[in-house]
N, C-alpha and C. Protein backbone atom coordinates (compact mmCIF):
# COMPACT_ATOMS: atom_id res chain seq x y z
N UNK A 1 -15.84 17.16 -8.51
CA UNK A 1 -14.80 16.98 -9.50
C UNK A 1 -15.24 15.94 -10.52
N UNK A 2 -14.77 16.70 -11.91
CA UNK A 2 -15.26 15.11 -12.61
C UNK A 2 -14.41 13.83 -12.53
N UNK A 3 -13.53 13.82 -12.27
CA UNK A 3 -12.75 12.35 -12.05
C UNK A 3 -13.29 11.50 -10.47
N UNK A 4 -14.13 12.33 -9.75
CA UNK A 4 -14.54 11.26 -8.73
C UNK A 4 -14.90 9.47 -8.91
N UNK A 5 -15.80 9.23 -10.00
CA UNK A 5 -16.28 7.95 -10.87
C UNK A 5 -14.83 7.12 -10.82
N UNK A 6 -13.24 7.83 -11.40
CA UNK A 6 -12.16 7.16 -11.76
C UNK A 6 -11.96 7.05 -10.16
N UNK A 7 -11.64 7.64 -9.52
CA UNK A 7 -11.19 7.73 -7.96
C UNK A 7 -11.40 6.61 -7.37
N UNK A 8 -13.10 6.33 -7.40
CA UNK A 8 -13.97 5.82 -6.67
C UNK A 8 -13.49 4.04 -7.01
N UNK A 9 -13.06 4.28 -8.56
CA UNK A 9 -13.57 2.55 -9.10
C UNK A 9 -11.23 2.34 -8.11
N UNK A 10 -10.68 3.54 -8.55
CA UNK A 10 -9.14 2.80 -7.94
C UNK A 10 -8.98 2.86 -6.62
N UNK A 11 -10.05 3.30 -5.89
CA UNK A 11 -9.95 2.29 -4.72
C UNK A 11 -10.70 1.43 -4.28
N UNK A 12 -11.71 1.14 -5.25
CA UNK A 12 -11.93 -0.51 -4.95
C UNK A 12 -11.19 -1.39 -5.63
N UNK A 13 -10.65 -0.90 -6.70
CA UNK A 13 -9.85 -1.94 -7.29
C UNK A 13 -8.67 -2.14 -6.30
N UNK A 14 -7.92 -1.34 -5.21
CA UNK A 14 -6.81 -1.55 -5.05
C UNK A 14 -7.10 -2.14 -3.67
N UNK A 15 -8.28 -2.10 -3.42
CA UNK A 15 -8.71 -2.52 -1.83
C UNK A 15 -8.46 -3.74 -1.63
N UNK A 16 -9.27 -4.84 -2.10
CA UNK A 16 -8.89 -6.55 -1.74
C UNK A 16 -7.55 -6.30 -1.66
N UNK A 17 -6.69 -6.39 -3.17
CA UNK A 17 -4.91 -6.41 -3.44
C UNK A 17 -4.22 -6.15 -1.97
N UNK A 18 -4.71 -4.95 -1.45
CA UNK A 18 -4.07 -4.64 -1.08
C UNK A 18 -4.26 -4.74 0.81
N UNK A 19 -5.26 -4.88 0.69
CA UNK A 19 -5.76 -6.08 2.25
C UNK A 19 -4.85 -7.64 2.05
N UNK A 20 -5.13 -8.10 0.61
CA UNK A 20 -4.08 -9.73 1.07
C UNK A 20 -2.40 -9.06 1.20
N UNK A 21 -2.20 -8.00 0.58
CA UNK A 21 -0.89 -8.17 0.58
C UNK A 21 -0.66 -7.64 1.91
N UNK A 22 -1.33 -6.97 2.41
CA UNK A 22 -1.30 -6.00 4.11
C UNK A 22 -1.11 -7.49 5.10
N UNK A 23 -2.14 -8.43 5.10
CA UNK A 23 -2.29 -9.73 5.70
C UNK A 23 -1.28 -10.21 5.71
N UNK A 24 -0.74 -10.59 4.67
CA UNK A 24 0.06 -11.78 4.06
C UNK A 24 1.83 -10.89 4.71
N UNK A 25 1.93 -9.66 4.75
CA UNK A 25 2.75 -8.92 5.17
C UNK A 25 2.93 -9.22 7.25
N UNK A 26 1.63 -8.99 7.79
CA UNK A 26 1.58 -9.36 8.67
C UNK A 26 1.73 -10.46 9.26
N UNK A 27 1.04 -11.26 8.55
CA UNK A 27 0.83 -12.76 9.74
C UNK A 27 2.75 -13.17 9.34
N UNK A 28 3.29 -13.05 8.06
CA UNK A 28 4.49 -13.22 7.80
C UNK A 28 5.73 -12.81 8.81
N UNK A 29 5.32 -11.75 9.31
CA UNK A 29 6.22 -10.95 10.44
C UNK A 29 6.08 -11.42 11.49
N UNK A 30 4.34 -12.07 11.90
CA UNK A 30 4.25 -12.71 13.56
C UNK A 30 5.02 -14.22 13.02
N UNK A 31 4.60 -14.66 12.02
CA UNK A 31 5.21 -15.97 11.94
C UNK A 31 7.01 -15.66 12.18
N UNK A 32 7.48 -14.95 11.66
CA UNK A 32 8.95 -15.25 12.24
C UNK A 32 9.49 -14.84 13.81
N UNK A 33 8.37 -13.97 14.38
CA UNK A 33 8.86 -14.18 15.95
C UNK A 33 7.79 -14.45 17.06
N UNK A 34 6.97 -14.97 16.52
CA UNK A 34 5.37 -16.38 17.27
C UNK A 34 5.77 -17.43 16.86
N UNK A 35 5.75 -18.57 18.04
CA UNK A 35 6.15 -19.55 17.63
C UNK A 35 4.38 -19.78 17.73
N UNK A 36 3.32 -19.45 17.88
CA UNK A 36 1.89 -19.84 17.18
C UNK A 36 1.88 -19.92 15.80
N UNK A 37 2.15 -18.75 15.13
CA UNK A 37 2.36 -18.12 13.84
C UNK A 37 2.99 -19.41 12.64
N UNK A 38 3.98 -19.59 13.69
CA UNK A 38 5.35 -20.26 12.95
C UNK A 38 4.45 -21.66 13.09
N UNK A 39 4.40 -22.06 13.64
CA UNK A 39 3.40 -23.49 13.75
C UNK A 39 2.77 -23.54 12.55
N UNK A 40 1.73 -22.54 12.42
CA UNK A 40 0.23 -22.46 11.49
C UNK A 40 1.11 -22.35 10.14
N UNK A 41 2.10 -21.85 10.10
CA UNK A 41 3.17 -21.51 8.79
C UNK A 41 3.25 -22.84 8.49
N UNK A 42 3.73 -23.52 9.16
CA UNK A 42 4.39 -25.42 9.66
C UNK A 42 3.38 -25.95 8.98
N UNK A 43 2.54 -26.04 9.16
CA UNK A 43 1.07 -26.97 9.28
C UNK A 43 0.78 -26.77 7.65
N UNK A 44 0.95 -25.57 7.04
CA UNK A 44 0.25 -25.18 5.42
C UNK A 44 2.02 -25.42 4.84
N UNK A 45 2.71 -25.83 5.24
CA UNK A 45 3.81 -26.23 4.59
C UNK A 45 4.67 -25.56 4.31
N UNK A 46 4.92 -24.43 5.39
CA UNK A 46 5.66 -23.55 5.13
C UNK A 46 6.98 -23.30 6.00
N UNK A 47 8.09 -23.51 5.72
CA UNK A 47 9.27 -23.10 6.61
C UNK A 47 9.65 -22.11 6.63
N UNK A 48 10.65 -21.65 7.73
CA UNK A 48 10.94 -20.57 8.52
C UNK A 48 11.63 -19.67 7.28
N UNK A 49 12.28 -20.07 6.48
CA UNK A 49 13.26 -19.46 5.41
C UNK A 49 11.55 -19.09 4.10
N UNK A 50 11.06 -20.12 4.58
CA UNK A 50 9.65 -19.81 3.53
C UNK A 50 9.08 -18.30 3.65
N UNK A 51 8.61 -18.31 5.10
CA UNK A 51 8.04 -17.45 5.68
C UNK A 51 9.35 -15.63 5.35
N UNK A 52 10.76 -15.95 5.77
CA UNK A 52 11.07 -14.97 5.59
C UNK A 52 11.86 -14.39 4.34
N UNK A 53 11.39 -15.81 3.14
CA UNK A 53 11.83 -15.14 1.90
C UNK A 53 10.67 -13.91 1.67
N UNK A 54 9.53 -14.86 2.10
CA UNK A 54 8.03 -14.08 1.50
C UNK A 54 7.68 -12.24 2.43
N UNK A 55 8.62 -12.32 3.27
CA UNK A 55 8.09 -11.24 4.06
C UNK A 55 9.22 -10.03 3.80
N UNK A 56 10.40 -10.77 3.32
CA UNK A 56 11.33 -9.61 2.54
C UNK A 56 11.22 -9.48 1.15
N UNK A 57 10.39 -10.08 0.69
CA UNK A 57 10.92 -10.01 -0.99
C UNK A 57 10.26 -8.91 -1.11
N UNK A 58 11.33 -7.78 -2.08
CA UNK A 58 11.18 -6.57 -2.42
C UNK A 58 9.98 -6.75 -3.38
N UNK A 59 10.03 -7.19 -4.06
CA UNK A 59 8.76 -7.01 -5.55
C UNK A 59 7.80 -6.99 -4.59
N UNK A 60 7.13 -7.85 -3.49
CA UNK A 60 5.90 -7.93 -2.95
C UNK A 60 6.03 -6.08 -2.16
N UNK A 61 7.29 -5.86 -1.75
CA UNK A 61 7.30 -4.47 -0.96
C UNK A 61 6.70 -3.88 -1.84
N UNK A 62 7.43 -3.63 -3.02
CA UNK A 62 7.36 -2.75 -3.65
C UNK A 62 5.20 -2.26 -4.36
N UNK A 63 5.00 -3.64 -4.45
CA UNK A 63 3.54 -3.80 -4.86
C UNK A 63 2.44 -2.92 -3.89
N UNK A 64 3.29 -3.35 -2.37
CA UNK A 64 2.45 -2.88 -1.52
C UNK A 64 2.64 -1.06 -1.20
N UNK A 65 4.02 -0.82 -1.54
CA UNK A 65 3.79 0.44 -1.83
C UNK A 65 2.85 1.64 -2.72
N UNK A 66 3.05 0.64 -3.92
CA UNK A 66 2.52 1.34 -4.96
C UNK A 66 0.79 1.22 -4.86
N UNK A 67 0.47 0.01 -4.28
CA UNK A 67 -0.94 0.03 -4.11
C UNK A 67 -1.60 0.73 -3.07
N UNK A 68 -0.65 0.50 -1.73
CA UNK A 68 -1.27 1.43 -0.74
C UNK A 68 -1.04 3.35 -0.98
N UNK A 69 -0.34 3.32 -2.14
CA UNK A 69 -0.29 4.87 -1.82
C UNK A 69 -0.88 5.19 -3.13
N UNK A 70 -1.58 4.53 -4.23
CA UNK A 70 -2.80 4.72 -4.62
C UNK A 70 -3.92 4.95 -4.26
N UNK A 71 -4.35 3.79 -3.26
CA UNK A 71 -4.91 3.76 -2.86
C UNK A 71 -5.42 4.92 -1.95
N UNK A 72 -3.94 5.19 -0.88
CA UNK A 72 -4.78 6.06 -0.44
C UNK A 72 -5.04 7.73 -0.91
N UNK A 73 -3.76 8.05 -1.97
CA UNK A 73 -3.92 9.36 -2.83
C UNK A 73 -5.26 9.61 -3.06
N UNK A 74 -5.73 8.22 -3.71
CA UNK A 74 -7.79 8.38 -4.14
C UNK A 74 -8.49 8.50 -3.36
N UNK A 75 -8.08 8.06 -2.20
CA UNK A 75 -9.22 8.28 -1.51
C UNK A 75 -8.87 9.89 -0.14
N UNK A 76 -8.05 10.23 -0.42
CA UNK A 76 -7.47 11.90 -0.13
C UNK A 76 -8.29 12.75 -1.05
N UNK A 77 -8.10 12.37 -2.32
CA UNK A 77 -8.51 13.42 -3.42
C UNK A 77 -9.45 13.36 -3.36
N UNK A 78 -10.45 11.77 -3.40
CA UNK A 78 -12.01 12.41 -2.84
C UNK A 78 -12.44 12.90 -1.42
N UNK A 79 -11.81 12.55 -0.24
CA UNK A 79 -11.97 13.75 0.59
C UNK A 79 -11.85 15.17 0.28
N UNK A 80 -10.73 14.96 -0.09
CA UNK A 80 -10.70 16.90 -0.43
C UNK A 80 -12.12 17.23 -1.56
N UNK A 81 -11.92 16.40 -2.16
CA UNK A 81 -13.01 17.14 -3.57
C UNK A 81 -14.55 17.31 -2.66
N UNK A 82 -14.55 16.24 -1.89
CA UNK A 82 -15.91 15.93 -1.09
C UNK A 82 -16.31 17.40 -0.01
N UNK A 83 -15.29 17.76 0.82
CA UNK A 83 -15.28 18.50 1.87
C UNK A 83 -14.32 20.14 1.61
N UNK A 84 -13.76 20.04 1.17
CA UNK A 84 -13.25 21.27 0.65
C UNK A 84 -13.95 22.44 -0.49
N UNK A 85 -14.50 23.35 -0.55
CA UNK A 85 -15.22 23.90 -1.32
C UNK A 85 -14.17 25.20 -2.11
N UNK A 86 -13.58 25.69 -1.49
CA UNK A 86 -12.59 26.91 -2.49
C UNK A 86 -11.65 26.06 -2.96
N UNK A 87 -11.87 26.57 -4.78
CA UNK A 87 -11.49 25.75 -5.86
C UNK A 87 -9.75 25.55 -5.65
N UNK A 88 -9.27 26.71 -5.42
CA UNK A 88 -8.39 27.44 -5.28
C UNK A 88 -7.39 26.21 -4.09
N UNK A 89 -8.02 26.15 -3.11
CA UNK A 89 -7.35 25.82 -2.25
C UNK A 89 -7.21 24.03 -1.85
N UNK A 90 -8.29 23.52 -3.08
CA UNK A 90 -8.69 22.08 -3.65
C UNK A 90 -7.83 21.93 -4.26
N UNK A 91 -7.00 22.72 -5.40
CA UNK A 91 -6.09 22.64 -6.06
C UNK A 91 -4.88 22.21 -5.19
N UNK A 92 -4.32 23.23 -4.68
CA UNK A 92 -2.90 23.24 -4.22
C UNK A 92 -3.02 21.72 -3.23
N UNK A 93 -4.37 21.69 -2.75
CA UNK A 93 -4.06 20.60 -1.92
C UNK A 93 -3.98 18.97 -2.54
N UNK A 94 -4.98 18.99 -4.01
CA UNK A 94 -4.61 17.87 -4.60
C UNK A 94 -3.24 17.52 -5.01
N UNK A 95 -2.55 19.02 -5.07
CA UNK A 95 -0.89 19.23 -6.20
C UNK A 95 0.01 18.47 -4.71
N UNK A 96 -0.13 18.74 -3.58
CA UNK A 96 0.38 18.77 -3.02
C UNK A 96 0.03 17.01 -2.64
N UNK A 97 -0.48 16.08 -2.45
CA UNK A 97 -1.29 14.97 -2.96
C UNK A 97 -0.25 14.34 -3.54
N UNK A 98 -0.52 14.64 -4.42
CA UNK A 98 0.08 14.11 -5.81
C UNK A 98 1.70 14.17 -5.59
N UNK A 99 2.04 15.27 -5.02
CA UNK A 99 3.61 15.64 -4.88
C UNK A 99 4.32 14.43 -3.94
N UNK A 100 3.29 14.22 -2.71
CA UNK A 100 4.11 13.34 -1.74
C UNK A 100 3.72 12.03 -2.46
N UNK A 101 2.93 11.70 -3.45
CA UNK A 101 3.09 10.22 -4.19
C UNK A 101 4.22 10.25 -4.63
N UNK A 102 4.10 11.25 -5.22
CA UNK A 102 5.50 11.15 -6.29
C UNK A 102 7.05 10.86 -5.35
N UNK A 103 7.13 11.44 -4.80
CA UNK A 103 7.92 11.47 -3.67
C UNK A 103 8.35 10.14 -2.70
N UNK A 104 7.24 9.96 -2.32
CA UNK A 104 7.14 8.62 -1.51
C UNK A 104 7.49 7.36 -2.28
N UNK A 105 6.90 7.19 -3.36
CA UNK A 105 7.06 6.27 -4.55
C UNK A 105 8.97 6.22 -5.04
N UNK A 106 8.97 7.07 -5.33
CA UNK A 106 10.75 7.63 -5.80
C UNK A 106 11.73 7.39 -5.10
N UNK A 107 10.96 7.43 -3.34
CA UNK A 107 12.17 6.67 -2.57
C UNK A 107 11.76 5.61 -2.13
N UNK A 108 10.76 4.77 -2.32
CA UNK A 108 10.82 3.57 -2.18
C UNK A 108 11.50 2.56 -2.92
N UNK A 109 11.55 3.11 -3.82
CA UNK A 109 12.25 2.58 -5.26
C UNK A 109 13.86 2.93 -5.20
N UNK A 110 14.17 3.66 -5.01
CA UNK A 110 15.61 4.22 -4.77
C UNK A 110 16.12 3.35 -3.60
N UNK A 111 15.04 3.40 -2.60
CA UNK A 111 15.48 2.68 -1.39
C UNK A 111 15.73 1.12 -1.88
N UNK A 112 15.22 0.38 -2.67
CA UNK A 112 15.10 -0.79 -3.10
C UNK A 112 16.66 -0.92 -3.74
N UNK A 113 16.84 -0.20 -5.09
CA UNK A 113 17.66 -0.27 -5.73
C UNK A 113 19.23 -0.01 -5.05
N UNK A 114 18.82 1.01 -4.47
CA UNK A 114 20.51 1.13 -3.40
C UNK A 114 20.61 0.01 -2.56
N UNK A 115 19.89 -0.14 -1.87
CA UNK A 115 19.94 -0.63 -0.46
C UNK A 115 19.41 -2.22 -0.57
């Protein structure tokens, strides 16, 4: 496919982003029910309300949505482009790709805004 080159560079671009925000998601969640966690939180100056503004705040959700399902759309579409050979059936499967971004994205966002 010719867009592999674009594919290739948005998931390295979205890779680090989206490893600190994966991390920073995690250790955030052991910190509110590890009292190890919660310590090491303690120690870099962080309190318990610190820890669970940072592990609910929607904007960071929302970031991590949009990056991880970039992320991984690109790197789907170059599987398929990589291993799939009938053009035909590369198609429907990128459309279909693309469909559950769209999708997934639309209710994360909906989910935000209602809820």
């Amino acid at each position: 496919m010719r867009q592999s080159p674009i594919l290739y560079r948005l998931i390295e671009i979205t890779s680090i982003p989206l490893l600190i925000i994966s991390l920073l998601y995690l250790t955030t969640g052991y910190g509110m029910i590890s009292g190890i966690f919660g310590r090491i939180f303690q120690l870099i100056g962080l309190s318990y309300s610190d820890i669970l503004s940072l592990h609910t705040d929607p904007y960071i959700r929302i970031l991590l949505v949009i990056l991880g399902s970039v992320h991984g759309v690109s790197g789907t579409v170059v599987f398929i482009s990589k291993y799939v050979r009938n053009n035909i059936i590369k198609e429907i499967l990128v459309a279909m790709v693309l469909f559950i971004l769209v999708f997934l994205i639309g209710l994360i966002i909906l989910s935000e805004i209602v809820g």
